[in-house]
Protein backbone atom coordinates (compact mmCIF):
# COMPACT_ATOMS: atom_id res chain seq x y z
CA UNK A 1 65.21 131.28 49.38
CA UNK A 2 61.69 130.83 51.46
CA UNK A 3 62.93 129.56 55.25
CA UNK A 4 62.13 130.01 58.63
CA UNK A 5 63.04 133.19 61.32
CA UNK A 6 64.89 130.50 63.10
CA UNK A 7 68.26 128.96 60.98
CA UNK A 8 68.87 132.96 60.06
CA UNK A 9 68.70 134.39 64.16
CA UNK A 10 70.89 131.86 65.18
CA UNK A 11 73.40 132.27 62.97
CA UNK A 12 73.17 136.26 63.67
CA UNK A 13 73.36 135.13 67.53
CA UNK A 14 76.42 133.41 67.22
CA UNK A 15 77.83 136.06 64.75
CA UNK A 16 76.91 139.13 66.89
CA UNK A 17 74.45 141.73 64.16
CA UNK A 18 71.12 141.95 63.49
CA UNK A 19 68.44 140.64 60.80
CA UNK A 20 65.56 143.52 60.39
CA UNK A 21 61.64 142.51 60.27
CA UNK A 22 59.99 145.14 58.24
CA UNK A 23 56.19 145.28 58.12
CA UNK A 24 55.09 144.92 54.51
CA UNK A 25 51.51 145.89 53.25
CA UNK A 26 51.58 144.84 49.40
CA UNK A 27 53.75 144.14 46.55
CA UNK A 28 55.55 146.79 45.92
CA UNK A 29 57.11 146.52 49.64
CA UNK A 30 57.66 142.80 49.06
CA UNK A 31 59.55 143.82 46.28
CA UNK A 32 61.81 146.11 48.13
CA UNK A 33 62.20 144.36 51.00
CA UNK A 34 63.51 140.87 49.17
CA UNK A 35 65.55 142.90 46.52
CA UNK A 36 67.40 144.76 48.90
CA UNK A 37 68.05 142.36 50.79
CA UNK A 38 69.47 140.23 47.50
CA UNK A 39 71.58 143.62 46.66
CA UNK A 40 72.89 143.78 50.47
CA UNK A 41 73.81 139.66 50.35
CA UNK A 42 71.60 139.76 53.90
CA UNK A 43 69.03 137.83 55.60
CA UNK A 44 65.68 139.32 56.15
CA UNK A 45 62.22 139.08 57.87
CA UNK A 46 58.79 139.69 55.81
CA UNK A 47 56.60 140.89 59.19
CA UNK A 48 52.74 141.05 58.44
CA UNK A 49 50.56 141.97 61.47
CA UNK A 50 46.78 140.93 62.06
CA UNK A 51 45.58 144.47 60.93
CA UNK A 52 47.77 144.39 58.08
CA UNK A 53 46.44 141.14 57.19
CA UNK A 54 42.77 141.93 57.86
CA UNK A 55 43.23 144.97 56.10
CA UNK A 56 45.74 144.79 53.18
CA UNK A 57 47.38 141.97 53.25
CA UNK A 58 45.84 139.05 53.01
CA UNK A 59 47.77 135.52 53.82
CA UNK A 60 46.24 133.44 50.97
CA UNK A 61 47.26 136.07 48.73
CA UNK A 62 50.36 137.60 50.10
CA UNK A 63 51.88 133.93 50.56
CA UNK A 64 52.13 132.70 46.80
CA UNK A 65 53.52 136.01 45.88
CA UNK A 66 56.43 136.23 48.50
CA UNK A 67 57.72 132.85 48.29
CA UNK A 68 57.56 133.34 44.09
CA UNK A 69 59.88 136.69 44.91
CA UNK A 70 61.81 135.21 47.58
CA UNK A 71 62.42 131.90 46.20
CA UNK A 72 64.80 132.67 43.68
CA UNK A 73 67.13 134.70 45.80
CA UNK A 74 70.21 133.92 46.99
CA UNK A 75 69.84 134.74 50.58
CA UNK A 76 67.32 133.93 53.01
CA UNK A 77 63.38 135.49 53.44
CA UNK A 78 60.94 134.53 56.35
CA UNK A 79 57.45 135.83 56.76
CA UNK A 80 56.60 136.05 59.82
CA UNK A 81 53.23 136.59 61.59
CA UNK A 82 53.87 139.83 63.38
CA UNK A 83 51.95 139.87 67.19
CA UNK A 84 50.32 137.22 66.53
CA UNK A 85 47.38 137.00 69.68
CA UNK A 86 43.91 135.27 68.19
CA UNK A 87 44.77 131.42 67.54
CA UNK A 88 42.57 131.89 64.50
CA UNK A 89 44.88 133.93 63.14
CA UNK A 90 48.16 131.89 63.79
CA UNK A 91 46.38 128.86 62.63
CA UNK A 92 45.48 130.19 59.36
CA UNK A 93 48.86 131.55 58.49
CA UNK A 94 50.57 128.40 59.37
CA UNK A 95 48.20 126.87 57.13
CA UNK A 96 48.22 129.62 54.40
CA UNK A 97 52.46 128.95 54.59
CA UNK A 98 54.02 131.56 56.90
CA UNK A 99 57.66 129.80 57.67
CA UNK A 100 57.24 131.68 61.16
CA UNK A 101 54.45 133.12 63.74
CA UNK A 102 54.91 135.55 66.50
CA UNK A 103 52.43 134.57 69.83
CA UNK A 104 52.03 137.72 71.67
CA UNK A 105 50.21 137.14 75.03
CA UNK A 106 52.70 139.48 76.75
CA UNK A 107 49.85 141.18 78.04
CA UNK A 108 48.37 138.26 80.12
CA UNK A 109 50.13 137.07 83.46
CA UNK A 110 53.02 134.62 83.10
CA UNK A 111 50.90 131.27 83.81
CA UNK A 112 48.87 132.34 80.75
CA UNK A 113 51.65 133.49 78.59
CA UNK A 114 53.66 130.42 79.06
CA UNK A 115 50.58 128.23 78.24
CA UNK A 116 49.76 130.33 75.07
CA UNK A 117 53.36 129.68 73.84
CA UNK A 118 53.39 126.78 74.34
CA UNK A 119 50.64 125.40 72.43
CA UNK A 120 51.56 127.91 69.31
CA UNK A 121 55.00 126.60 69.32
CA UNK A 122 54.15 123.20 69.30
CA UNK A 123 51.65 123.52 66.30
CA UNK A 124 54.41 125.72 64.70
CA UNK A 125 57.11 123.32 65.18
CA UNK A 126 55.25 120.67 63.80
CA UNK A 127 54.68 122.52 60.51
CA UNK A 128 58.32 123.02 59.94
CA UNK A 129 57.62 126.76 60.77
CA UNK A 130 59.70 129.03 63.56
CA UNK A 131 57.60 130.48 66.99
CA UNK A 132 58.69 134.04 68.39
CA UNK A 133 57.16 134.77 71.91
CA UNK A 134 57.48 138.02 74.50
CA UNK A 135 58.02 138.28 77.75
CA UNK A 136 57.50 141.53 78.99
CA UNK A 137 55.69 144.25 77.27
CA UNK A 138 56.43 146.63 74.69
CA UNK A 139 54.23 149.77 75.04
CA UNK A 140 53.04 152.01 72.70
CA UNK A 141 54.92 155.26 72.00
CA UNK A 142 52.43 158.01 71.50
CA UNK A 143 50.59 156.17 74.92
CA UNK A 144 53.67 157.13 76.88
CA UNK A 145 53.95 153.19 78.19
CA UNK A 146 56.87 152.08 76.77
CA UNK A 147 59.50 153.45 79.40
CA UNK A 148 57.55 152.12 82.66
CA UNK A 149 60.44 149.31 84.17
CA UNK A 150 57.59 147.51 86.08
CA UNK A 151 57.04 146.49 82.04
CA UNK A 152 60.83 145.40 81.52
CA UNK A 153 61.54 141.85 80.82
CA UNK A 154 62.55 139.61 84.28
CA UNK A 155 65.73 138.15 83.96
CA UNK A 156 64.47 135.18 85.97
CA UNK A 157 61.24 134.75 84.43
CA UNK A 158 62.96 134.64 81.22
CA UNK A 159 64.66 131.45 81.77
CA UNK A 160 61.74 129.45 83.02
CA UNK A 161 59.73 130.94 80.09
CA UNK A 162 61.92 129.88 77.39
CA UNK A 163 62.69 126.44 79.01
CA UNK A 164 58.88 125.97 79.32
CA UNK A 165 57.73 127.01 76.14
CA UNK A 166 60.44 125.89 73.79
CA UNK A 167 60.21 129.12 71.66
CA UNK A 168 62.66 130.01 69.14
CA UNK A 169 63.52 133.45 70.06
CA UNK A 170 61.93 135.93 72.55
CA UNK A 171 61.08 139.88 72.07
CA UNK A 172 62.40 141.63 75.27
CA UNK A 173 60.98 145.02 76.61
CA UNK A 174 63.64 146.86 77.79
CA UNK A 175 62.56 150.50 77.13
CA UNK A 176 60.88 150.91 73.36
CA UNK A 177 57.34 150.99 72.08
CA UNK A 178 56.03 150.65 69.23
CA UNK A 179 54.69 153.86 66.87
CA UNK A 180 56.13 157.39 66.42
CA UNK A 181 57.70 158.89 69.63
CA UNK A 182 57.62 162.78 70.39
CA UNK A 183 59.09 164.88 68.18
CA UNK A 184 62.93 165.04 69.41
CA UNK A 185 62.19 162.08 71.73
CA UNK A 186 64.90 158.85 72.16
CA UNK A 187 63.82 156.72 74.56
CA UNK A 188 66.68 155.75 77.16
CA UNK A 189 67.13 151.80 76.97
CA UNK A 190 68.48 149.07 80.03
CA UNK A 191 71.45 147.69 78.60
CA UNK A 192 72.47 146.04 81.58
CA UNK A 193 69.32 144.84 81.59
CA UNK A 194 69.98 143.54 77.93
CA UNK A 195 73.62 141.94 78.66
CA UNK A 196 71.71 139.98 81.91
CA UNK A 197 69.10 138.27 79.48
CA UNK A 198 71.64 137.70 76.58
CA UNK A 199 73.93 135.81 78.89
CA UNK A 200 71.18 133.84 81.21
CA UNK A 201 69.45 132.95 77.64
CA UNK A 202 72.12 132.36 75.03
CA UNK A 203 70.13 132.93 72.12
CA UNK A 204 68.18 135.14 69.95
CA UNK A 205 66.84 137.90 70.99
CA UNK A 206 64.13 140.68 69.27
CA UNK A 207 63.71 144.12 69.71
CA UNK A 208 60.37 145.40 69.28
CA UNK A 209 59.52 149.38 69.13
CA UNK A 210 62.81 149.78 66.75
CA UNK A 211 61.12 152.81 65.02
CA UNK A 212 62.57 156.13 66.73
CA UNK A 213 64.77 154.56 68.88
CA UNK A 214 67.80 156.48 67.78
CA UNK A 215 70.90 154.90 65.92
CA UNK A 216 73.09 154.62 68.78
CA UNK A 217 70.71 152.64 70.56
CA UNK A 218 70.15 150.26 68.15
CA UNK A 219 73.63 149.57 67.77
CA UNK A 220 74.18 149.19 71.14
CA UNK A 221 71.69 147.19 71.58
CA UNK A 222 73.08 144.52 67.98
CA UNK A 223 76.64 144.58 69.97
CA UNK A 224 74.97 143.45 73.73
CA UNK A 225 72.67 140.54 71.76
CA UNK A 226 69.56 141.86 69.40
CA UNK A 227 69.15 139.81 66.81
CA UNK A 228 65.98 140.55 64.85
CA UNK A 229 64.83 144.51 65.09
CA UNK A 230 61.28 144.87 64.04
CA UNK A 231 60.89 148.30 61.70
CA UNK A 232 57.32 149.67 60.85
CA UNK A 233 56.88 153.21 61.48
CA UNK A 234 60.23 154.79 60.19
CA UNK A 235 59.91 152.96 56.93
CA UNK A 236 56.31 153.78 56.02
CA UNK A 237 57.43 157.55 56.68
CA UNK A 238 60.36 157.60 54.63
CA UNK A 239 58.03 156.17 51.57
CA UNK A 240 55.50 158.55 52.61
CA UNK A 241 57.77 161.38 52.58
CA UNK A 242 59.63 160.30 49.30
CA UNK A 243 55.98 159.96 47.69
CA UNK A 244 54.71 163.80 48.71
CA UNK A 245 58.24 164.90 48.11
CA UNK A 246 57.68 163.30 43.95
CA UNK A 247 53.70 164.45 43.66
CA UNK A 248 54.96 167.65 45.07
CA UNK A 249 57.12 168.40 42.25
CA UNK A 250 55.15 166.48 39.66
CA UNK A 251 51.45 166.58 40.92
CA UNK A 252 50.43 164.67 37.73
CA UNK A 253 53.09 161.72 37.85
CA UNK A 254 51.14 158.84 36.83
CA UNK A 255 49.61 156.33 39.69
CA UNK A 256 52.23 153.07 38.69
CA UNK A 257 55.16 155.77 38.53
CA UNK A 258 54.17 156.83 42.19
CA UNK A 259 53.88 153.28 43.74
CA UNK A 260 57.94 153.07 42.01
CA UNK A 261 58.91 156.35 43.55
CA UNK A 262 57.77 154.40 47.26
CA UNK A 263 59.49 151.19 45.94
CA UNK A 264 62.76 152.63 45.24
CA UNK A 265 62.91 154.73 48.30
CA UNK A 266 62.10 151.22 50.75
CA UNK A 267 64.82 149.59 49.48
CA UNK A 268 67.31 152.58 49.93
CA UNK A 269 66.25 152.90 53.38
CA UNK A 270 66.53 148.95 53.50
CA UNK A 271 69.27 148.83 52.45
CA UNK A 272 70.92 151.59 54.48
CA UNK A 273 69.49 150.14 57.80
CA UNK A 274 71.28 146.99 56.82
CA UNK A 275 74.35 148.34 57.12
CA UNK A 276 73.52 149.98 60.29
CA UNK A 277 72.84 146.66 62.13
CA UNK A 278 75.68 144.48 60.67
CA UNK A 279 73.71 142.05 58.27
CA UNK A 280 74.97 143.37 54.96
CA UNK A 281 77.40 140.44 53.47
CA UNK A 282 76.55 138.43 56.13
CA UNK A 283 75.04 135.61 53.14
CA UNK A 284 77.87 135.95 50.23
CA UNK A 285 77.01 133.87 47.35
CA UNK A 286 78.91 133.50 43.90
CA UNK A 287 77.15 133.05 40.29
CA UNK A 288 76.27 128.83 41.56
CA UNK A 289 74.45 130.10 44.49
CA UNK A 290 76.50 128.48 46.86
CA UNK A 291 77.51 130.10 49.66
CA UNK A 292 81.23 131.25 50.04
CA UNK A 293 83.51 130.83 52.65
C-alpha cells in the first residue's frame, strides 16, 4: 500500500526497531526496494533526493510507477523527498504525489530553521502527506564534519523545535555523515546523547549518515529510539560490486540481464538490513490482506 512516513514511524516508535529509507534512482531499485520489503512483511521508505530527482529520477515520472508497484502490496511504502531545501522542489513533489517531504534547513540558524519547517509542514499536512525536519547537522563523511559535537543535536532546542514546527519526525546528528567514510573508519556515536532526545521528545526519530556506520551502532542506536535509518551509499556499492563482480565473469552478459544482476543483489541486501534493524514481520498479513494479530 502507498501511505505516508508518518502512521509506519510511529508504530516503529512505540514498538522499539527501525523502518530503512533507501535512496532509489530508477525502476529496477523501486522494484527491489518494494519487493523486499513484501518478502520481509516490513514497512519501508522510497527516499529520492533533489539530485536524484534532477538527475534520474524524475517526480512526474517516478510517482505513477511507485504507487502502481507499491499499491498492491501488503505492507506499507512511502516516498519521501529526501533533504528537501528549495521550496520549489517540495512544492512540486507534494504536487507530483510524494506521501512525505523532508525540509532540510539544518544548515541555517534555529529562527530560520523553525520558520522553514514550519511553513513545509503546514503545506504538507494539508495534502495528507508526512513532514521530516533536522535539527542539528549531519556532515559529510569524506569532509571529515560529521564527528564535530558543536554539530550535535541540542536536547533543549529540540523540544521547542518540534513543539513549534509540528513536524512529524526529526533527523538528529549525533555523530554520522553522510557518504563513504575512510577505509576501516566507524564513527563513534553519543548515545547518551540519543537516550536524552528520545525521552524529552517521545517520538520518531531518523538517523541520517547510516552508510558506514558499523552494525553495532546501528543497533544500538534502533534499541535507544531510531526509527527511520536513511541508506544510500552502502547499497549503491553492494549493486555496484555485484554488477563488476557478473561483467567480470561474463563481460558479454546482455544489458537487461545486468540491470537483474543489480536488482537481485538490492533486495538481498534489503532484505538482510531488515533483519538487522528489527522491521522484518513487523506487518504480517494472511492471503485477505488483513493484518494478523
Amino acid at each position: 500500500m502507498y501511505t505516508s512516513m508518518k502512521e509506519m514511524l510511529w508504530h516503529a516508535s512505540e514498538n522499539s526497531y527501525a523502518v530503512m529509507a533507501i535512496n532509489c534512482t530508477d525502476m529496477e531499485q523501486a522494484r527491489a526496494i518494494c519487493h523486499a520489503a513484501a518478502a520481509e512483511h516490513a514497512p519501508v521508505i522510497i527516499d529520492i533526493s533533489p539530485r536524484q530527482m534532477k538527475a534520474h529520477a524524475t517526480p512526474e515520472v517516478m510517482v505513477p510507477m511507485i504507487r502502481a508497484i507499491a499499491e498492491p502490496l501488503a505492507v506499507p511504502v512511502a516516498l519521501n523527498l529526501d533533504h528537501g531545501g528549495e521550496y520549489a522542489d517540495i512544492v512540486r513533489c507534494i504536487q507530483a504525489g510524494f506521501s512525505s517531504v523532508m525540509i532540510d534547513s539544518s544548515s541555517f540558524p534555529f529562527e530560520e530553521n523553525v520558520r522553514r519547517a514550519q511553513l513545509v509542514a503546514s503545506i504538507a499536512h494539508a495534502h495528507g502527506a508526512s513532514c521530516e525536519a533536522e535539527l542539528g547537522h549531519v556532515g559529510v563523511a569524506a569532509a571529515g564534519d560529521g564527528r564535530s559535537a558543536d554539530m550535535y543535536t541540542n536536547v533543549e532546542q529540540a523540544v521547542e523545535f518540534v513543539e513549534r514546527t509540528h513536524c512529524d519526525c526529526l533527523a538528529v546528528a549525533i555523530g554520522t555523515a553522510h557518504g563513504s567514510y575512510p577505509d576501516d573508519f566507524v564513527p563513534s556515536l553519543d548515545f547518551d546523547r540519543l537516550a536524552e532526545l528520545k525521552a524529552a521528545l517521545k517520538m520518531p526519530l531518523v538517523l541520517h549518515g547510516g552508510s558506514g556506520a558499523g552494525e553495532e551502532n546501528i543497533r544500538r542506536c534502533v534499541e535507544l529510539g531510531i526509527n527511520k535509518i536513511n541508506v544510500c551509499t552502502d547499497l549503491f556499492k553492494f549493486q555496484r560490486g555485484a554488477m563488476h563482480e557478473r561483467l567480470n565473469a561474463e563481460p558479454g552478459i546482455d544489458y537487461m540481464d545486468i540491470q537483474m544482476v543489480g536488482e537481485e543483489a538490492a533486495i538481498g541486501f534489503i532484505r538482510d538490513y531488515m533483519r538487522m534493524i528489527g522491521c522484518s514481520g513487523t506487518y504480517a498479513f494472511d492471503g485477505s490482506g488483513e493484518e494478523l494479530d
